[in-house]
Structures are given as C-alpha cells and as structure tokens.
Protein backbone atom coordinates (compact mmCIF):
# COMPACT_ATOMS: atom_id res chain seq x y z
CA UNK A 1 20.69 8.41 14.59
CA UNK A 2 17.11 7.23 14.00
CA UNK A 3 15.17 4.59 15.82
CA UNK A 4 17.03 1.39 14.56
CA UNK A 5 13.98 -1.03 15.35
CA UNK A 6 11.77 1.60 14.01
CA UNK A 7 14.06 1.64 10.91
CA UNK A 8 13.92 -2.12 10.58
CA UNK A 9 10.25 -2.52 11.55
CA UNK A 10 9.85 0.12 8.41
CA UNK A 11 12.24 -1.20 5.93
CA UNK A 12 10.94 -4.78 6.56
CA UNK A 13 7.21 -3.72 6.20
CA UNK A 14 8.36 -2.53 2.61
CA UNK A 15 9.73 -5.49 1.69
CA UNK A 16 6.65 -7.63 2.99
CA UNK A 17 4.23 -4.84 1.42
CA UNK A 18 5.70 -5.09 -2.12
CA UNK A 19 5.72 -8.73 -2.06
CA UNK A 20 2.08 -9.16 -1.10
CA UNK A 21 1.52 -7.03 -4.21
CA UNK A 22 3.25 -9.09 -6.39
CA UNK A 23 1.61 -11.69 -5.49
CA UNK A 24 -1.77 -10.52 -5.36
CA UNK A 25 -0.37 -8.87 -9.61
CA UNK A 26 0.27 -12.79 -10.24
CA UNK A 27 -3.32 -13.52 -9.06
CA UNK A 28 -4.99 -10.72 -11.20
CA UNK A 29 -3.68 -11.88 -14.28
CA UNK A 30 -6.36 -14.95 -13.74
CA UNK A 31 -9.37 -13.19 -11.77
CA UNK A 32 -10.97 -10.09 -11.16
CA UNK A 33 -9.64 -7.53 -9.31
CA UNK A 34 -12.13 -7.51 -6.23
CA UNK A 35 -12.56 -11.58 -5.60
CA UNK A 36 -9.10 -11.65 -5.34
CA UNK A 37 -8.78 -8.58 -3.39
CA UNK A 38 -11.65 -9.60 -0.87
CA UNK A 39 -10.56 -13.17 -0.36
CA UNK A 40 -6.47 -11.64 0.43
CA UNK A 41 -8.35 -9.41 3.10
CA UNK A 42 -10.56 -12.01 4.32
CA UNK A 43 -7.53 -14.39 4.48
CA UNK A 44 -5.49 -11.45 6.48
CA UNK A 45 -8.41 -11.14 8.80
CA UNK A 46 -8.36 -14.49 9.88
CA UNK A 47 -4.52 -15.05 10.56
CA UNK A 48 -4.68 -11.66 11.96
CA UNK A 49 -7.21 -12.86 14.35
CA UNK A 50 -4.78 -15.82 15.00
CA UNK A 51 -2.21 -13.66 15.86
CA UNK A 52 -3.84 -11.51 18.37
CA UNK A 53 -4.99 -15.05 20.13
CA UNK A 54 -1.81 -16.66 20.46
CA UNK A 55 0.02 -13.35 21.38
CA UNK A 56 -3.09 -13.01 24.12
CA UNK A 57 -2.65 -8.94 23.83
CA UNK A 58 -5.86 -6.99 25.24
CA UNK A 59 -8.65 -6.07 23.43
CA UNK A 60 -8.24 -2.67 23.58
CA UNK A 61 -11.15 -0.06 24.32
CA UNK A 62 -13.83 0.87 21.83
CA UNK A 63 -11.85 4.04 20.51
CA UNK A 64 -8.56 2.00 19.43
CA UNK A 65 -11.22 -0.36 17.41
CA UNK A 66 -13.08 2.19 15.92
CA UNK A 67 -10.05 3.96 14.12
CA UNK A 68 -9.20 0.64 13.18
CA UNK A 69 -11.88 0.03 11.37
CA UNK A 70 -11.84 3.03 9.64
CA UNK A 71 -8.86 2.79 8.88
CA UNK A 72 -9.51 -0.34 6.89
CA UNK A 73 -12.26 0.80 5.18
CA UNK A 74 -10.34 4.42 3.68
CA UNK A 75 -7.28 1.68 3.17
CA UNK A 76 -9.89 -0.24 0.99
CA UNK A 77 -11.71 2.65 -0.80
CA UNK A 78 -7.74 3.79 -1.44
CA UNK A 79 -6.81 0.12 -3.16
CA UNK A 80 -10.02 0.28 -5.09
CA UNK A 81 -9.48 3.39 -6.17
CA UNK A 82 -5.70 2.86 -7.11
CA UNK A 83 -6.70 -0.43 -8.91
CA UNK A 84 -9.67 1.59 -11.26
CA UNK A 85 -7.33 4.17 -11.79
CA UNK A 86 -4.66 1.71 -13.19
CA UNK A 87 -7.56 -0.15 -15.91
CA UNK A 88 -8.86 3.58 -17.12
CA UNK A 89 -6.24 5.80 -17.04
CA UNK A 90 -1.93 5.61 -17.39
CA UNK A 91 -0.53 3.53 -15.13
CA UNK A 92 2.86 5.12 -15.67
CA UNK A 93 1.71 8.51 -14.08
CA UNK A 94 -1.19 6.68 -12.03
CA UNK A 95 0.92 4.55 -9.90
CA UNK A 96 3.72 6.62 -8.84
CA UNK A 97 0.72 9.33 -7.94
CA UNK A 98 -1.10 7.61 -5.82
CA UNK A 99 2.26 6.19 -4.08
CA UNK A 100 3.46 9.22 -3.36
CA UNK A 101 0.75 10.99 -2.30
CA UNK A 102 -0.24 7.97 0.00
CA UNK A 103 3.72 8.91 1.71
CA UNK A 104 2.65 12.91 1.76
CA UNK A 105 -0.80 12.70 3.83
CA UNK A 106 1.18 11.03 7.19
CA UNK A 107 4.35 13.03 6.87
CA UNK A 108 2.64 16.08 6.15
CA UNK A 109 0.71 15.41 9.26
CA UNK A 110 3.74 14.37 11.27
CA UNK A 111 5.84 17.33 10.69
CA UNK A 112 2.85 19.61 12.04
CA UNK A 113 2.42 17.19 15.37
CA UNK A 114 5.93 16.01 16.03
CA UNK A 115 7.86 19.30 14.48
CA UNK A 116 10.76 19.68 11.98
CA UNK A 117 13.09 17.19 11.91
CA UNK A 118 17.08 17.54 11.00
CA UNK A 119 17.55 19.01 7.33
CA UNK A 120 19.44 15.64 6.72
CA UNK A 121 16.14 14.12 7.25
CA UNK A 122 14.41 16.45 5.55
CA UNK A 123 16.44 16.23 2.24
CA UNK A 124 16.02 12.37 2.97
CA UNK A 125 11.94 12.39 2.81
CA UNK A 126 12.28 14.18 0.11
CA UNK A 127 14.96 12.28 -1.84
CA UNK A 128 12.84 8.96 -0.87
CA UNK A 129 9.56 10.55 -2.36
CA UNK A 130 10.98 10.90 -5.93
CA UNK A 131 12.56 7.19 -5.89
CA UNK A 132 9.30 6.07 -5.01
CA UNK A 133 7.66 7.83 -8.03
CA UNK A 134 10.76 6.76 -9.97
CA UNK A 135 10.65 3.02 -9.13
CA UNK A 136 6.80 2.72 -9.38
CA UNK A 137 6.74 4.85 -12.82
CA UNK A 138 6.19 1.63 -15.62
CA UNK A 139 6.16 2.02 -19.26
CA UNK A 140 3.83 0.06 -22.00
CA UNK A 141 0.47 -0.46 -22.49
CA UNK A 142 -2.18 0.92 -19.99
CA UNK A 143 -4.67 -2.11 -18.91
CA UNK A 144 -7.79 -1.38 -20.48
CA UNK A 145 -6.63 0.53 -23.18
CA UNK A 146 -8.28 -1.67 -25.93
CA UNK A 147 -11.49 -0.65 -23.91
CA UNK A 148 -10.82 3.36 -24.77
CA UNK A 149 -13.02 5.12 -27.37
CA UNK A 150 -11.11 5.87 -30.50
CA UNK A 151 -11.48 9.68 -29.71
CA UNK A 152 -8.51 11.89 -28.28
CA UNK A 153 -11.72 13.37 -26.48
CA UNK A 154 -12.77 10.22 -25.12
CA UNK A 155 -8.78 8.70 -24.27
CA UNK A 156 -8.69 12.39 -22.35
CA UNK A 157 -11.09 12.05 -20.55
CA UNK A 158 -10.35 8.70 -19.43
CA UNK A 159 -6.93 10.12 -18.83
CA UNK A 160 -8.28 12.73 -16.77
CA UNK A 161 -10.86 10.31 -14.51
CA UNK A 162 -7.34 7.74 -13.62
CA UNK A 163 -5.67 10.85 -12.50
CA UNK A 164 -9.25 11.72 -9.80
CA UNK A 165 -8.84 8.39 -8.98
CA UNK A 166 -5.25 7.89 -8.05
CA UNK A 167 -5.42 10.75 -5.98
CA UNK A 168 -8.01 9.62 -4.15
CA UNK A 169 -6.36 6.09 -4.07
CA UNK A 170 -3.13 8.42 -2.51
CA UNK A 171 -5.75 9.65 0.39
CA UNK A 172 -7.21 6.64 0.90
CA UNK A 173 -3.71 4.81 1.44
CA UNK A 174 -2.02 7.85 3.12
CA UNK A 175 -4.94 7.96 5.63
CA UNK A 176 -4.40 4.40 6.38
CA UNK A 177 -1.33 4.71 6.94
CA UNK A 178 -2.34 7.85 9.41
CA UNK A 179 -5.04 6.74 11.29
CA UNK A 180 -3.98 3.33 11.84
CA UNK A 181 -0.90 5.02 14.20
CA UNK A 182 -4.16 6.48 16.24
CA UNK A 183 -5.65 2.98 16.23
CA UNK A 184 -2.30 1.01 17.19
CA UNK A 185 -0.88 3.48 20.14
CA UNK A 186 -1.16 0.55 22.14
CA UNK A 187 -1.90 -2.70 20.75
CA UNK A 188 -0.81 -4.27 17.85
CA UNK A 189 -3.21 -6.90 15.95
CA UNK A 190 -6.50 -6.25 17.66
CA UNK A 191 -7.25 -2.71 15.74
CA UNK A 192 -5.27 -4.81 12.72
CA UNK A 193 -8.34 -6.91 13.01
CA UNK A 194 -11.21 -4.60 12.76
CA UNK A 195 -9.25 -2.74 9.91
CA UNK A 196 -9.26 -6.37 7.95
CA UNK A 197 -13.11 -6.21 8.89
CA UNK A 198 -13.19 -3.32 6.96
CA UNK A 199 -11.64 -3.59 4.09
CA UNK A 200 -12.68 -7.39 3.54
CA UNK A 201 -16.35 -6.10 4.29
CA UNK A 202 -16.15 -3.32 1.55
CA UNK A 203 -14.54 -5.16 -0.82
CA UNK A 204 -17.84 -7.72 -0.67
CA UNK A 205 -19.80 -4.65 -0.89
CA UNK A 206 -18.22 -3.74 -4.38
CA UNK A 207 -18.24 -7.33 -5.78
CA UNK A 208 -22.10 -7.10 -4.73
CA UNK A 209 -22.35 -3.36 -6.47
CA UNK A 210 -20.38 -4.97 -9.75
CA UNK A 211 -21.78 -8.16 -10.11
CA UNK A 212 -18.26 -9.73 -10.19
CA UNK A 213 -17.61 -13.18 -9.19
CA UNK A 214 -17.07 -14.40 -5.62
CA UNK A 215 -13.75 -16.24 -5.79
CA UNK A 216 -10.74 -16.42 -7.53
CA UNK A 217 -10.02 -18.57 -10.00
CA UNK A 218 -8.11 -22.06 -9.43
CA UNK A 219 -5.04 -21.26 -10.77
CA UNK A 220 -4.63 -18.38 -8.48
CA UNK A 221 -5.69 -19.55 -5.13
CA UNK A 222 -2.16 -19.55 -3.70
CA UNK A 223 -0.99 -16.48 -4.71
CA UNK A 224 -4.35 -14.72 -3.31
CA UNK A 225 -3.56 -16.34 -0.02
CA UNK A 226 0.18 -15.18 -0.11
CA UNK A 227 -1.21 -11.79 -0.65
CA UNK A 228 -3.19 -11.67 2.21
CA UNK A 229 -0.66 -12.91 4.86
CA UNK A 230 1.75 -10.78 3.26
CA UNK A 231 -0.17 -7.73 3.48
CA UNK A 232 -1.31 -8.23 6.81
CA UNK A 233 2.11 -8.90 8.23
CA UNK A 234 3.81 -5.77 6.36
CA UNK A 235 0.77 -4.11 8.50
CA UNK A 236 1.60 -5.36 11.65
CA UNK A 237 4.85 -4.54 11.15
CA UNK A 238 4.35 -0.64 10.28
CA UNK A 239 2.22 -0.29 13.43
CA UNK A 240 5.36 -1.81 15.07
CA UNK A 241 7.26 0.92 13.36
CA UNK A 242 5.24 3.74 14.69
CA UNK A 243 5.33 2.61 17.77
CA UNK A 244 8.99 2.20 18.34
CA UNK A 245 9.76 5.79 16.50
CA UNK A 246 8.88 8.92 14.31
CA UNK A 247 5.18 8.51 12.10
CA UNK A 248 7.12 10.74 9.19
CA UNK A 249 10.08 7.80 8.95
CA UNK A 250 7.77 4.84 9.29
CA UNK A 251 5.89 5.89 6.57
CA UNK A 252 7.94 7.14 4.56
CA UNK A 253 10.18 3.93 4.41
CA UNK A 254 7.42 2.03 4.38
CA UNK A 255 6.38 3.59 1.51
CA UNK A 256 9.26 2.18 -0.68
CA UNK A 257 7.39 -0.94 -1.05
CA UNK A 258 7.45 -0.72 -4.71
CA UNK A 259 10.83 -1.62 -4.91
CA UNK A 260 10.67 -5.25 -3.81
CA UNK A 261 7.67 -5.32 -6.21
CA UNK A 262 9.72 -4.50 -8.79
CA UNK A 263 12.98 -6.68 -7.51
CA UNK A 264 10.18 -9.77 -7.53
CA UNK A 265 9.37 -9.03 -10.99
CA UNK A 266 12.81 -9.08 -12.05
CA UNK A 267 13.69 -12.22 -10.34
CA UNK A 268 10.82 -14.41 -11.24
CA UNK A 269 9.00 -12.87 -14.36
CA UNK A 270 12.38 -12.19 -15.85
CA UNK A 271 11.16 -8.53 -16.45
CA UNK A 272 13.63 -5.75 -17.37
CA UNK A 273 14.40 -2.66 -15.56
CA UNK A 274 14.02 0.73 -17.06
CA UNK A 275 17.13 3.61 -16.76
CA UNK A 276 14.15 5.38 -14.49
CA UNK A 277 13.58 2.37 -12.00
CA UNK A 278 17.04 1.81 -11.56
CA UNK A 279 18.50 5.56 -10.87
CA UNK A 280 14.91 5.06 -8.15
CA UNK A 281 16.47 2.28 -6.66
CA UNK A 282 19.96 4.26 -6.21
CA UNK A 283 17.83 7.10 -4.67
CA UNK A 284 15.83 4.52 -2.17
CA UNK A 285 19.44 3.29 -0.75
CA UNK A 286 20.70 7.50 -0.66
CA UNK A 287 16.92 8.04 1.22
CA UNK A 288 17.70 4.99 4.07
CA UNK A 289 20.54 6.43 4.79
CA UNK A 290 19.85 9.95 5.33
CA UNK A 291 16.63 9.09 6.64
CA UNK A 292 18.11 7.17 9.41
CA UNK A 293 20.94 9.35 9.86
C-alpha cells in the first residue's frame, strides 16, 4: 500500500492545482495573459511568505534556496510557454502534450533514482498518463485562430511552432515539479518562496519584453488573486507529498489536476463533457487506485 498522506498530500494538490487554473481561465477571458499571470505569482509570493512566518520553519541554507528559485523560474518559462502554445497552435493536442510530458520528466527521473516499482504501479502511471491526456484533450476553436494566415502553409506552421512550445512548456513544468523535491528535502515554504520570486520576477520581465499592461483588469481582480493562493497552496502541498513518499506517485497524481479544471467548468460555466473527458475521468479513478495499491 502506498504512502496514504503522500497519496492525500498528492490527490489534494490536484484538486487545488486545477482550481487555481480555472480561476486564473476566468481571469484571462478579461486581461492579458502575463498581468494576470504575474500579479497570481506575486500574490502567491506574498502569502507564501506569510506562511513560512507564522509556521516559523528555518530558512534553510543557500543550496535549498537556490533550486528553489530555479525552480520557479523553469516553472514560469514552462506556463509561458504552455500559454503561447495554446493562442498559436491546437489546444486540443497542445494541452494534453505539455501535461503529460510535464508527468514524464519526474517519473522518468524517479524510476532511475528510486528503482522499479510494483507492475501494479507501473500499469497505474501509465493508465494515469493517458487520462490525463484524455481529460485535458478539448475540442473547438483554437484561441488565436482568427489571427492565422489564410495559407495551409502558414496554419502549419503555426501548428508546428504550438507543438515546440508545448513541449517545452512539458519541460519547463516537469522540471518544476523535479527540482522543487531537491529544493523542499527539508523545508516546506521557504524554497516555495524564492520559486514565487522567480516566476513572479520573469513574468515582469516578459510583460516588460511585450509591452503588455501591468494589471489586470477590474472585473478580474478576484479571480487573479484566487489563482495565486490556489496555486501556491497546491505547491506547498506537492512538496508535502514528496516528502512523505515516492517523487514518481506525487507527481504523477498531482498531475491529474486537469480534472478538477474540468469538474469546475462543468459546475459553474455549465460546460459539457466530451465521450473523451469522461472515459479520462474513469481512467483517473482506475490510476488512484492502482497507483496507491
């Protein structure tokens, strides 16, 4: 049987992880990608900050924050990269990419360092990687699509640059979700911190490179701010997660973050499912349960 608070720290993180993206989708539909993105971050560094205070944990040695903070910043090259890749290319392929490639780069890793698990397990990672690409897969209109020349040359190559892109968005969130173990061995919030530093700093740096505004718009100031304390608490969480158990289940599970995305959207938007998302959600459940056998 697997690590149940590990399990639970994992499975939670998801949950808290998907819903920080749907909020931060809400706040997109009214401002541009990076303000809203920068202020979230900026807003997670602060409470994170607040939580390392009032849970008076150690600063811990120069290493621990240094792989924090790159962690952030390869965690905010990945989200930059992931959001470009859904305006220019298909976000039905795009998406599900750069999720599951974001699970591959610490399990891949894990079962060099830590070994083979059980072939339960293994049939579990594996059964949880296609329900990820399965619940994140969307259908409809590509953003940005009105934007596309009226060439097949010109869509395909725009096709082709989203596909760079959410592989390098998969890398940039898989190594995240690797290096951030190396930063959090320890300690909890305080490497948290200097990974907000970093992605909050380079997200300022790209609204300075593209000229975009500074801040989001009225309308969406609350769901920006629900963003970033979600996203920062699904992180704290996962480090949790590591901590208490295996770096291939942690991420893995955590990686099914899409689903409560997707439950959210149901709920509140009123959006339907597709056949696809559905038969992913059936997998996620089968995944859990082998996963944690």
């Amino acid at each position: 049987m697997a690590n149940l608070s590990s399990t639970l720290f994992s499975l939670s993180a998801a949950a808290i992880w998907g819903t920080g993206d749907f909020c931060g989708g809400i706040a997109t539909r009214r401002s541009s990608v990076f303000s809203v993105v920068a202020v979230a971050h900026v807003v997670g560094l602060v409470f994170m900050i607040a939580l390392a205070l009032c849970s008076r944990e150690m600063v811990p040695g120069s290493g621990a924050l240094l792989w924090g903070l790159t962690a952030g910043i390869t965690g905010g090259a990945g989200l930059a990269c992931l959001y470009r890749a859904l305006a220019v290319g298909k976000m039905g392929l795009n998406a599900p990419l750069s999720a599951v490639i974001a699970a591959m780069v610490p399990l891949l890793f894990s079962l060099f360092s830590e070994g083979v698990p059980h072939v339960w397990r293994l049939i579990g990672f594996a059964v949880a990687l296609v329900s990820i690409w399965l619940i994140a897969t969307q259908s409809g209109p590509t953003f940005g699509t009105e934007a596309r020349d009226s060439t097949d040359v010109a869509v395909s190559l725009n096709d082709n640059r989203g596909l760079r892109l959410a592989i390098a968005s998969g890398l940039g969130l898989g190594a995240f979700l690797l290096l951030i173990k190396f930063a959090g061995s320890a300690v909890i919030f305080w490497p948290l911190v200097m990974a907000r530093v970093g992605s909050a700093g380079l997200m300022l740096v790209m609204l300075a490179i593209t000229r975009g505004e500074w801040h989001p718009q009225a309308g969406s100031i609350r769901w920006v701010l629900l963003a970033g304390l979600f996203d920062t608490g699904a992180n704290a969480l996962y480090v949790a997660a590591v901590q208490h158990g295996s770096l291939a289940v942690a991420a893995v599970l955590s990686s099914l973050y899409p689903a409560s995305t997707v439950i959210l959207a149901r709920l509140v938007l009123k959006e339907r499912w597709s056949r696809v998302q559905e038969a992913g959600m059936l997998a996620a459940l089968l995944a859990v349960g082998l996963i944690s056998y």
